[in-house]
Protein backbone atom coordinates (compact mmCIF):
# COMPACT_ATOMS: atom_id res chain seq x y z
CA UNK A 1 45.22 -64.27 8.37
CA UNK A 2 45.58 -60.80 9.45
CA UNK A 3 45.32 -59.98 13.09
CA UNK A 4 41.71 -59.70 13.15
CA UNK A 5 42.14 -57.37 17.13
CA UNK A 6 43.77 -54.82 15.36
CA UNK A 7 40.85 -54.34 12.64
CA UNK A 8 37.61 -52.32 13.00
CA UNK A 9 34.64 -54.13 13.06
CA UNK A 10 31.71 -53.35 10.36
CA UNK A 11 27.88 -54.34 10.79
CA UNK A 12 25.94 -54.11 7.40
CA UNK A 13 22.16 -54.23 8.05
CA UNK A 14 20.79 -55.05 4.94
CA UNK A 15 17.26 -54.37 4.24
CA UNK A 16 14.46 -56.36 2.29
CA UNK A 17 15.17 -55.02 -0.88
CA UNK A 18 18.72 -56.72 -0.83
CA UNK A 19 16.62 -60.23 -1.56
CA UNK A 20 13.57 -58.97 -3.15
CA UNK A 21 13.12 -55.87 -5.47
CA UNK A 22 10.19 -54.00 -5.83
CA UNK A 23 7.61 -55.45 -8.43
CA UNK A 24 9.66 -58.79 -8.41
CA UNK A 25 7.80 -62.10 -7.49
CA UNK A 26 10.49 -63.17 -5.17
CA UNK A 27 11.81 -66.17 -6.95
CA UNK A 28 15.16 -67.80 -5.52
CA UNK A 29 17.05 -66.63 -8.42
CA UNK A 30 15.60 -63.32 -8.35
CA UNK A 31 17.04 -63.48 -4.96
CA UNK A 32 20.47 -64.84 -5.45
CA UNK A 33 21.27 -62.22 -8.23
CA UNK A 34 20.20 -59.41 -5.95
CA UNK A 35 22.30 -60.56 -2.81
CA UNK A 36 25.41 -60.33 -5.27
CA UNK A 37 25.00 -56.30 -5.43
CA UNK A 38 25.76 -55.80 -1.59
CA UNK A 39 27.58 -58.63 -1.32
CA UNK A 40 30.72 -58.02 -4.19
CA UNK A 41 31.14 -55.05 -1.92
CA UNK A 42 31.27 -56.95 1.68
CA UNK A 43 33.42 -59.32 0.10
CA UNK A 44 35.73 -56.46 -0.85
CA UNK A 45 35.22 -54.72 2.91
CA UNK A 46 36.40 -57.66 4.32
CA UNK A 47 40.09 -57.42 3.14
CA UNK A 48 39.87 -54.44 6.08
CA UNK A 49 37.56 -54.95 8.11
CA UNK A 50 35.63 -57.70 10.57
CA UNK A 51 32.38 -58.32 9.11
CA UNK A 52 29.10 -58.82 10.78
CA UNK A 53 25.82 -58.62 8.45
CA UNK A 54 22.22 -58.31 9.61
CA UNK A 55 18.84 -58.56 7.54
CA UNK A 56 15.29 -58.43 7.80
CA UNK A 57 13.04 -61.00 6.57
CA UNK A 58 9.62 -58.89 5.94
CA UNK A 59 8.81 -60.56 2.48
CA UNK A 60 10.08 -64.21 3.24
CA UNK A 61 8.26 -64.62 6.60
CA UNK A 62 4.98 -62.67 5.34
CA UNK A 63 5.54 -65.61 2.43
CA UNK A 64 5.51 -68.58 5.54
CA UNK A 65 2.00 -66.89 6.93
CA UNK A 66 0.59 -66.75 3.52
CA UNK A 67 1.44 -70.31 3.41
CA UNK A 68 0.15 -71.26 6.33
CA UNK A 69 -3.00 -69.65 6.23
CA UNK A 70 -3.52 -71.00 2.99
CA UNK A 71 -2.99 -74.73 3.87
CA UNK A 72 -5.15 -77.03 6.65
CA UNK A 73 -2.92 -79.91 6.08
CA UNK A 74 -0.04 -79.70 8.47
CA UNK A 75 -0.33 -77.71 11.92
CA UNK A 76 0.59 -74.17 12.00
CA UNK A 77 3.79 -72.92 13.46
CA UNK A 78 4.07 -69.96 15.86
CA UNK A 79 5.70 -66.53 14.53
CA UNK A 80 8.92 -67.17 16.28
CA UNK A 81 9.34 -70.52 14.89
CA UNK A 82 8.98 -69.20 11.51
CA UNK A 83 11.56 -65.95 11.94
CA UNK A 84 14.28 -69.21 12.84
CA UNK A 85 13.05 -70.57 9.55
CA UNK A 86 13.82 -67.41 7.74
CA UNK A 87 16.97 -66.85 9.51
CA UNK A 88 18.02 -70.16 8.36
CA UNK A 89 16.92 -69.75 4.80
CA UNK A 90 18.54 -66.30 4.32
CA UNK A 91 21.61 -67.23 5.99
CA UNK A 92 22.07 -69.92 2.96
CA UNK A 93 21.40 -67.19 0.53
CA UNK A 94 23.82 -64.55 2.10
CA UNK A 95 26.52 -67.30 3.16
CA UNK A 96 26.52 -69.06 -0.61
CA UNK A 97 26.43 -65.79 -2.21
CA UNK A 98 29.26 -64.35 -0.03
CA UNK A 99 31.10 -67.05 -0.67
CA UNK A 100 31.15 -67.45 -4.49
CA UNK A 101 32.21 -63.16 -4.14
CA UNK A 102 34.61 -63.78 -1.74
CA UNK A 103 36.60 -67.09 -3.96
CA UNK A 104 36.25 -64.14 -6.78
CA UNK A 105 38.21 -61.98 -5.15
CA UNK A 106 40.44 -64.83 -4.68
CA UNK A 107 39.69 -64.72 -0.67
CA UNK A 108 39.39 -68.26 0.01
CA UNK A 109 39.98 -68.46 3.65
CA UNK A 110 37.57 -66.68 5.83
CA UNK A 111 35.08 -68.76 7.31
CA UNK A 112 31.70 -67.91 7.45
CA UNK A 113 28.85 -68.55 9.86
CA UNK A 114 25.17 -68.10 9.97
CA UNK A 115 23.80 -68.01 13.95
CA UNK A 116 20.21 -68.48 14.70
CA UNK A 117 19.65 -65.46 16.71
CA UNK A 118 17.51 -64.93 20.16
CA UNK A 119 16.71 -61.51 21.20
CA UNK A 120 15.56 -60.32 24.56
CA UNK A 121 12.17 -58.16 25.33
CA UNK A 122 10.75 -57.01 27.98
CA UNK A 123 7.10 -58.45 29.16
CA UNK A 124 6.45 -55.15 30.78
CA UNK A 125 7.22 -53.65 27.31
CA UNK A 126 4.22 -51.17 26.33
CA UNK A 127 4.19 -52.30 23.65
CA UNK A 128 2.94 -55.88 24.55
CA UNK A 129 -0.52 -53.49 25.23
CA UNK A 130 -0.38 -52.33 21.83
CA UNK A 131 -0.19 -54.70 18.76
CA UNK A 132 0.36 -52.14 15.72
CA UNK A 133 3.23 -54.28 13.33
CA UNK A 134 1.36 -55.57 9.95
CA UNK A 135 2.24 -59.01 8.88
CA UNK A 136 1.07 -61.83 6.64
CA UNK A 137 -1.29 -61.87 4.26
CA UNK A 138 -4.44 -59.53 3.45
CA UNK A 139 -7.83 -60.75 5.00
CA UNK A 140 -11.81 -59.49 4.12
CA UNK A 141 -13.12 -58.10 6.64
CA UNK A 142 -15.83 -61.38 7.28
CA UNK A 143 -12.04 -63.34 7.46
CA UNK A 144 -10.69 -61.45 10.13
CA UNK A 145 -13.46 -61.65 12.01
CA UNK A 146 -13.37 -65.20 12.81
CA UNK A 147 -9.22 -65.17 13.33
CA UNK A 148 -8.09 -65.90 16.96
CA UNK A 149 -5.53 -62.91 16.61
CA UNK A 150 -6.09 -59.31 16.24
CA UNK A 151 -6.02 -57.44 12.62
CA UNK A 152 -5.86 -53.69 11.42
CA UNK A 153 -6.47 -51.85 8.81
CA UNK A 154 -3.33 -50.83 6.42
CA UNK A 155 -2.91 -49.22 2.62
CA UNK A 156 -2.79 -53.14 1.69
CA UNK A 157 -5.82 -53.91 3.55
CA UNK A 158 -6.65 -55.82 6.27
CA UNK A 159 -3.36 -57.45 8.29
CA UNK A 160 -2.17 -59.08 11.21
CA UNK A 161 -0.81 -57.23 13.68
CA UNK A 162 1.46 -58.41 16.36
CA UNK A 163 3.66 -56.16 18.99
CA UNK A 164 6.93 -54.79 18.12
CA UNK A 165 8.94 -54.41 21.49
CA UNK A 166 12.47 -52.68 22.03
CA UNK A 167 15.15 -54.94 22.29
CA UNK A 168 16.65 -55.26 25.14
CA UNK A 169 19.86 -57.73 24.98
CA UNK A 170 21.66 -60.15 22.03
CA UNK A 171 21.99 -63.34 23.55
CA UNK A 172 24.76 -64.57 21.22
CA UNK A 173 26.27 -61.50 21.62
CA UNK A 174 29.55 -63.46 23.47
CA UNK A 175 29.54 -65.85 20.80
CA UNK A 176 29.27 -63.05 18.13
CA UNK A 177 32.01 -61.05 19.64
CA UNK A 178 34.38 -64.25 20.10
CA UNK A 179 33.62 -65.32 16.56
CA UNK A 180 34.57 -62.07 14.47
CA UNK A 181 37.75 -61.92 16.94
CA UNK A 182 38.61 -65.47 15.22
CA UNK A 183 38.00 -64.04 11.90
CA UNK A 184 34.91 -65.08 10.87
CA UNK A 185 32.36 -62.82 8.96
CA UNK A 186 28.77 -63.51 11.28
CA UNK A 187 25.57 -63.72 9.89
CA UNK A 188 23.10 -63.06 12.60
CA UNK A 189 20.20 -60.77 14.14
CA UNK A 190 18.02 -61.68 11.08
CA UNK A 191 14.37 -60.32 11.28
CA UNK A 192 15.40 -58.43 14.31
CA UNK A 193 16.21 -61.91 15.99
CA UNK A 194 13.86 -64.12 17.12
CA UNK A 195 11.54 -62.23 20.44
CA UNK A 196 12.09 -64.33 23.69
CA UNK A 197 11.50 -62.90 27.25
CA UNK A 198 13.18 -64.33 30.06
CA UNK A 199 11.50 -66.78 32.55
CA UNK A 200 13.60 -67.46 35.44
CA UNK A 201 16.67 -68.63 33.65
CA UNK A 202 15.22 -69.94 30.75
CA UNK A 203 13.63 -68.13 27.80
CA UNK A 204 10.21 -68.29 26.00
CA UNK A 205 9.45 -67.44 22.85
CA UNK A 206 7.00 -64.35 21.90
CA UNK A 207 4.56 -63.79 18.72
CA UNK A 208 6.54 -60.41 18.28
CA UNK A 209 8.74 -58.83 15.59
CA UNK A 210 11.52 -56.49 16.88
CA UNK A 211 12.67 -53.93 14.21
CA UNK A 212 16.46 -55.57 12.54
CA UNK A 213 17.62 -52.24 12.48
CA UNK A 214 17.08 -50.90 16.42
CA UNK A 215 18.22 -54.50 17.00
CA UNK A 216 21.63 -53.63 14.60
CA UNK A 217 21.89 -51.00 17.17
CA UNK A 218 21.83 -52.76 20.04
CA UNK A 219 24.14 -55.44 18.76
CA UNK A 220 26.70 -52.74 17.68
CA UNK A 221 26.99 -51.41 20.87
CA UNK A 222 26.92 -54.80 22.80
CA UNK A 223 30.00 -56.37 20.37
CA UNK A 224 31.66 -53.33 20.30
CA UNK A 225 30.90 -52.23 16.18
CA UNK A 226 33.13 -49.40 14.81
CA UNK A 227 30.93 -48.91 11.52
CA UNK A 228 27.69 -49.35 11.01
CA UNK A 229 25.97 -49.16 7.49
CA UNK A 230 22.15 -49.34 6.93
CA UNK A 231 21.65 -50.39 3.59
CA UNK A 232 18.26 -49.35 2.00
CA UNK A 233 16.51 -48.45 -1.43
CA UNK A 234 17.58 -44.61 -1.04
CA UNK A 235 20.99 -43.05 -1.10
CA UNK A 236 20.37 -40.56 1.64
CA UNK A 237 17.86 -40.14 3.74
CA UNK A 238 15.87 -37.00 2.84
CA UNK A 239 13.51 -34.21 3.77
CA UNK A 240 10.22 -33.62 2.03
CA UNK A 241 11.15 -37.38 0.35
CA UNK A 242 9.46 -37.40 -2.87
CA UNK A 243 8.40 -34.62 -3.58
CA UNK A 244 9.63 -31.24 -5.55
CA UNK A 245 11.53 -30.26 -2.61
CA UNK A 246 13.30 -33.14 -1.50
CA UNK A 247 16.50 -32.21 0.15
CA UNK A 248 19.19 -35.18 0.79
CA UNK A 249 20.81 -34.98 3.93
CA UNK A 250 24.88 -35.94 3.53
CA UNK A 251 25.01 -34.98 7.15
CA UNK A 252 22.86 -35.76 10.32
CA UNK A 253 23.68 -34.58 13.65
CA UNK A 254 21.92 -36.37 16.30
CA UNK A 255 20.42 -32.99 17.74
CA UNK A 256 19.04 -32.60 14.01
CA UNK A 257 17.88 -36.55 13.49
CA UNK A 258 15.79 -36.18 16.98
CA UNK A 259 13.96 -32.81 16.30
CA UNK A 260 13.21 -34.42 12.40
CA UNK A 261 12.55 -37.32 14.39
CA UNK A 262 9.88 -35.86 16.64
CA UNK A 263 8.35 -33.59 14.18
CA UNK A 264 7.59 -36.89 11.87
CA UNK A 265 10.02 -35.94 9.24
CA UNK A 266 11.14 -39.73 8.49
CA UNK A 267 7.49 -41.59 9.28
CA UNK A 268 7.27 -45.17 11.26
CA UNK A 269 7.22 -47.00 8.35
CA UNK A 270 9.59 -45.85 5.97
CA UNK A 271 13.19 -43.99 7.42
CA UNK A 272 11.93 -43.43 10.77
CA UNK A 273 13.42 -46.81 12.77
CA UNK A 274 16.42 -46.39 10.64
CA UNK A 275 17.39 -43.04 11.56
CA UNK A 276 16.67 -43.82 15.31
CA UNK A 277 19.01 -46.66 14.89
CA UNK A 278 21.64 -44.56 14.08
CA UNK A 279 20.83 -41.87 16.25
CA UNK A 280 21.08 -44.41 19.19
CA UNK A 281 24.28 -46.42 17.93
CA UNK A 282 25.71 -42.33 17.84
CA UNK A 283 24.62 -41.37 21.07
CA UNK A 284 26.14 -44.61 22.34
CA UNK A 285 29.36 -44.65 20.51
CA UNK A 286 30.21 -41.61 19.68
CA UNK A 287 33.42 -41.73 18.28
CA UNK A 288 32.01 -44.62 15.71
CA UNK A 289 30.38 -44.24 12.45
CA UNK A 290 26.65 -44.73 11.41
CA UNK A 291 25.68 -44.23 7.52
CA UNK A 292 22.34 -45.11 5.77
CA UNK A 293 22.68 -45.01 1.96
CA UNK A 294 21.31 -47.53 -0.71
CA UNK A 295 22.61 -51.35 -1.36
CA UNK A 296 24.33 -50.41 -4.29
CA UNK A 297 26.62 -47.95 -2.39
CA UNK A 298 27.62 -50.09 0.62
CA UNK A 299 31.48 -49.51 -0.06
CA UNK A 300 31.44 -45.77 -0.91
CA UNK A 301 29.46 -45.46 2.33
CA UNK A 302 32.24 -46.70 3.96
CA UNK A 303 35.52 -45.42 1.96
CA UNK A 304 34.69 -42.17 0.89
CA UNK A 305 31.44 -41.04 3.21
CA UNK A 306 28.74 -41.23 1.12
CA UNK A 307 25.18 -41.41 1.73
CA UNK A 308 23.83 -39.62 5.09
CA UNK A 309 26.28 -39.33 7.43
CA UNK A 310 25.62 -39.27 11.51
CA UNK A 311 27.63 -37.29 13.93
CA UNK A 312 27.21 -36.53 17.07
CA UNK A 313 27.61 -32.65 17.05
């Protein structure tokens, strides 16, 4: 195996469309056949590089809530039980997948690893005042009303909402770091990691959901990342998205990324969190590489810089 100190290290945060299309039902083998797009490529990537892959979880864990909400039966499990759940369930997906792309390349020696994934918050977080992140299913307004947990109003109708804190630390992180130096490729962070906050020494778990890609962030700069790739539905991120005078960006400075930033140019809950990830992985590390382009374009992303670029100046 080649000396896996003397290789760069890449973290590929894949987003929700890398298990579930839009207008699919979200069947397992709808799933499986998706994961193989980014997946071929990571395979590929990992002939050079470490490998570390995030994910989110949006669709699969909404899919628990719905579950729950719509059985009596069994008790109902708190939020962070059911983001372990989903880290567990994807990390079969990705790991199988990876693994069947990996013997095709006739790579049939790296080990891989899923790791169930705490990440730190802070109680005094302001946003712990302010629940504002939509989740589950959609209620009437006479069903909300008699929920013991707050709701809000979205485009989809009326959702849970539950806080969305910064992260603070990884907890694996030293087990992430010692585990790509031994040449495995590390599934982890998935969902944004499971929300504890520390209680003396010990932690307790939060009804929270930290953003996977300000948590990539953190967990690039924490294990020392020399790449990292954001992998969405787009192949740049874009002014004016969507309409007659979209302009794609192939290059973002982080002076340019805040002022778009702060003028709402990428909104909350589209690019936004993704171009602040980058923007703070930059300002960071600033000799590494950030890129956000689309799934299918993981590997030109990283060979011959496509998709939107970030630099530092």
């Amino acid at each position: 195996m080649t000396n896996q100190s003397k290789r760069k290290t890449l973290l590929a945060a894949l987003g929700g469309n890398a298990l579930i299309r839009s207008g699919q039902a979200g069947t397992a083998e709808e799933q499986f056949e998706n994961l193989r797009v980014p997946l071929s490529q990571i395979a590929d990537l990992s002939r050079e590089y470490n490998i570390i892959i995030t994910h989110g979880n949006g669709p699969q864990v909404g899919n628990l809530l719905l579950q729950q909400e719509c059985c009596d039966a069994v008790p109902r499990l708190p939020l962070e039980i059911l983001v372990a759940q989903t880290q567990g369930q994807i990390g079969y997906m990705i790991e199988s997948t990876l693994d069947s792309e990996l013997m095709k390349l006739g790579i049939d020696s790296t080990p891989l690893v899923t790791l169930i994934t705490y990440v730190v918050c802070d109680q005094s977080d302001p946003a712990f005042k302010n629940p504002s992140k939509p989740i589950g299913p959609v209620f009437t307004e006479t069903e909300a009303s008699a929920l013991p947990y707050p709701t809000k109003e979205t485009s989809k109708g009326r959702r849970r909402v539950v806080v969305s804190p910064e992260p603070v630390t990884i907890v694996e992180k030293l087990e992430i770091k010692k585990l790509i130096g031994t040449g495995f490729i590390v599934i982890c962070c998935g969902g944004g990691g499971i929300p504890v906050i520390r209680e003396e020494r010990a932690f307790s778990g939060v009804d929270a959901v930290i953003d996977k890609d300000l948590v990539s962030a953190k967990l690039c700069e924490e294990v020392d990342v020399d790449i990292f790739v954001i992998a969405s539905d787009v192949t740049h991120v874009a002014l004016d998205y969507g309409t007659p005078d979209q302009i794609n960006l192939d290059r973002l400075t982080v002076a340019d990324a805040e002022r778009y930033l702060k003028e709402d140019r990428f909104p909350a809950g589209s690019m936004g969190p993704k171009v602040e990830a980058a923007v703070r992985f930059i300002k960071t590390c600033r000799d590494k590489r950030a890129v956000i382009t689309s799934i299918e374009h993981i590997a030109d992303a990283v060979r011959d810089d496509f998709g939107t670029q970030f630099v530092a100046t």
